[in-house]
Protein backbone atom coordinates (compact mmCIF):
# COMPACT_ATOMS: atom_id res chain seq x y z
CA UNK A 1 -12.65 -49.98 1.87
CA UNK A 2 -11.59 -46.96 0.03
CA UNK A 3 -9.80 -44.00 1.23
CA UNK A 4 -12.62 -41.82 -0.31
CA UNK A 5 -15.07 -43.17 1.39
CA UNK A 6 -15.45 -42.43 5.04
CA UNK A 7 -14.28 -44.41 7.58
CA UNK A 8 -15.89 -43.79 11.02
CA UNK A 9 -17.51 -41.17 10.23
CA UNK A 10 -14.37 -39.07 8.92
CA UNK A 11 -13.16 -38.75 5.22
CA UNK A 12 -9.71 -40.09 5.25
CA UNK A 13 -8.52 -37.56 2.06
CA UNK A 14 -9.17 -34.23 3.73
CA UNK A 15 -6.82 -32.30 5.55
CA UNK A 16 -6.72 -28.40 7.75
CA UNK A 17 -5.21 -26.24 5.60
CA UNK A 18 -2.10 -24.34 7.61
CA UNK A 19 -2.66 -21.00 5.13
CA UNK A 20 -6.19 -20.47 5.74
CA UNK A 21 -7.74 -22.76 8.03
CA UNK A 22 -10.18 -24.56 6.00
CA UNK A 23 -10.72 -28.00 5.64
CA UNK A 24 -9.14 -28.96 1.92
CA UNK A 25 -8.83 -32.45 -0.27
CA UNK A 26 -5.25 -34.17 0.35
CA UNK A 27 -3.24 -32.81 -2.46
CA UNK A 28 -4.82 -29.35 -3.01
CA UNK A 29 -3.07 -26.76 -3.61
CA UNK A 30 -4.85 -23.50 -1.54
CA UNK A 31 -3.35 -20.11 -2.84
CA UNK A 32 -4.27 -17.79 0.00
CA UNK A 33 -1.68 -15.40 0.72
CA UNK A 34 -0.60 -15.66 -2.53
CA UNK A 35 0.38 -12.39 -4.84
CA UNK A 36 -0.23 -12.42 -8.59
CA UNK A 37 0.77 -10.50 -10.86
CA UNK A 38 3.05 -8.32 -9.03
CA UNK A 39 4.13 -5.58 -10.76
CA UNK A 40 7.63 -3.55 -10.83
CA UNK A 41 6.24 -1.20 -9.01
CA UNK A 42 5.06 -3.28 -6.42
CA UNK A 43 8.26 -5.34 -6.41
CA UNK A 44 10.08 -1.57 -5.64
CA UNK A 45 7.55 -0.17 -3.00
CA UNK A 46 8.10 -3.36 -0.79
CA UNK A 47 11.77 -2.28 -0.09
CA UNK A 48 13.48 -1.40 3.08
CA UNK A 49 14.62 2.13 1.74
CA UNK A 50 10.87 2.99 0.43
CA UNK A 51 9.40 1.56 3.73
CA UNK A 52 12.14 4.24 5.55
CA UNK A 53 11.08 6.90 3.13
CA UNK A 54 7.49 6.68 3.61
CA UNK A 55 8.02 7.09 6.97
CA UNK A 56 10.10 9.64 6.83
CA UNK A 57 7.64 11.67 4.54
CA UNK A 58 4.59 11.13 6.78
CA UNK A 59 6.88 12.31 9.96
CA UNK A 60 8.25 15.43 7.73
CA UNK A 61 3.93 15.84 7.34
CA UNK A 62 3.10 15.50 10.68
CA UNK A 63 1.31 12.89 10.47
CA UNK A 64 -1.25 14.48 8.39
CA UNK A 65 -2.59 14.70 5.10
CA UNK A 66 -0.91 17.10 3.46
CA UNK A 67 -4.34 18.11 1.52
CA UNK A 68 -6.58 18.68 4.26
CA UNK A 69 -3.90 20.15 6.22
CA UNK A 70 -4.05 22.98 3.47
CA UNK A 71 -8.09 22.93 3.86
CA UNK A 72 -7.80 23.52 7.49
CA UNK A 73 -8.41 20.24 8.48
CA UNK A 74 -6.64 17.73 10.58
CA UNK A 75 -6.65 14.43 9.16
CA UNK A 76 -4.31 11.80 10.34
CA UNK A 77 -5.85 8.33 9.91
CA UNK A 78 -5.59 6.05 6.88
CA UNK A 79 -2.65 8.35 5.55
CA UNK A 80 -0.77 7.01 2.77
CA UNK A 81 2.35 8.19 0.53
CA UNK A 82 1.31 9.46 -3.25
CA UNK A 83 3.99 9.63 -6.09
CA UNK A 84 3.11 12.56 -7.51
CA UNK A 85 4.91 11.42 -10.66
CA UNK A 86 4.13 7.80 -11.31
CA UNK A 87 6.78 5.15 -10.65
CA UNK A 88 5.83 3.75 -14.24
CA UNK A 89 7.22 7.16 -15.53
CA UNK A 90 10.00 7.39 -13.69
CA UNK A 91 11.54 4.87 -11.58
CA UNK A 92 13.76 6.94 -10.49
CA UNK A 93 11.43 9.44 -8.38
CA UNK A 94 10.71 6.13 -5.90
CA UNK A 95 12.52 7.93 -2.52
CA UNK A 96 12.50 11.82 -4.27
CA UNK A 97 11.10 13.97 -1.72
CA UNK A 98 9.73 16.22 -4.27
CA UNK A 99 7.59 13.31 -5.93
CA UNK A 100 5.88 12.03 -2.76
CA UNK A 101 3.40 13.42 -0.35
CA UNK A 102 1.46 12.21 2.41
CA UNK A 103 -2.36 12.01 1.85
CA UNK A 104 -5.25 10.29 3.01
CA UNK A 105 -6.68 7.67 1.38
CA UNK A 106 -9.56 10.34 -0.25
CA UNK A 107 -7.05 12.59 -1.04
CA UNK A 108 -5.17 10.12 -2.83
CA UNK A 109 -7.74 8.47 -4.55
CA UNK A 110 -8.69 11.82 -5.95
CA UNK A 111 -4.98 12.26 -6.54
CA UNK A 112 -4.83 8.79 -8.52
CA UNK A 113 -8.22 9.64 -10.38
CA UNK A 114 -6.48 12.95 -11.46
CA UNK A 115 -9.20 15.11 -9.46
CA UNK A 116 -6.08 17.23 -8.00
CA UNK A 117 -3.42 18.50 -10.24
CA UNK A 118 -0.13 17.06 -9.65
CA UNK A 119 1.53 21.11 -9.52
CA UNK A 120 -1.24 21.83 -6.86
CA UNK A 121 0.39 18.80 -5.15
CA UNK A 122 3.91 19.71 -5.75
CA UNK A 123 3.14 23.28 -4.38
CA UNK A 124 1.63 21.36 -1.00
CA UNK A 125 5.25 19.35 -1.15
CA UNK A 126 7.08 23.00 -1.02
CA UNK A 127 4.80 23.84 1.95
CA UNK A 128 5.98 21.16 3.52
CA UNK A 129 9.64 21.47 2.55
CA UNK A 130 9.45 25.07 4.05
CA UNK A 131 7.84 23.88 7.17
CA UNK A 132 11.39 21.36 7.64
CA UNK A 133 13.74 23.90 7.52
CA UNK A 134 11.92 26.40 10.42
């Protein structure tokens, strides 16, 4: 009999898939998991030192978004770190404390979208510089 066919009620050519649990053809090649087209930046944000400074940043914030903090507000879930600067610009401002801040992920969708000036966001960054050395 064939392997394709099934045999007692099973098809001999499929197997679990150890990557995402699904039940695959013998040979395939599943790509969960997988990351295309990873960029430089991406390839520099998954570092030990930015992983450090990004913590760092969010501690030197509070824990809060940096934006609402200035609107009053208290916002301290989904925060993320923003380069002000892009990293595509300049490399080189990856762990500058002046180029990052700590938003949420609103804030720094606006901030990606270009709906909050990047001096308005360097003048939050010497707010928070100020608040470091007290």
């Amino acid at each position: 009999m064939d392997r394709a066919k099934i045999k007692g009620g099973f098809n001999m050519d499929l197997k679990s898939c150890s990557k995402c649990g699904k039940i695959h053809p013998r040979g395939y090649n599943c790509n969960v998991g997988r990351i295309y087209n990873r960029t430089k930046d991406d390839k520099l944000r998954s570092t030990y030192a930015w992983t450090k400074k990004a913590k760092q940043i969010k501690e030197d914030a509070l824990g809060l978004c940096e934006v609402c903090r200035a609107q009053g507000l208290y916002t301290y879930d989904n925060l993320e770190v923003h380069h002000i600067t892009k990293l595509r610009d300049d490399p080189n401002g990856l762990l500058d404390d002046d180029n990052l801040i700590t938003l949420c992920n609103y804030h720094h969708r606006q901030a990606d979208d270009g709906e909050l000036s990047a001096d308005y966001l360097r003048e939050l960054v010497k707010v928070r510089q100020g608040l470091d050395k007290s």
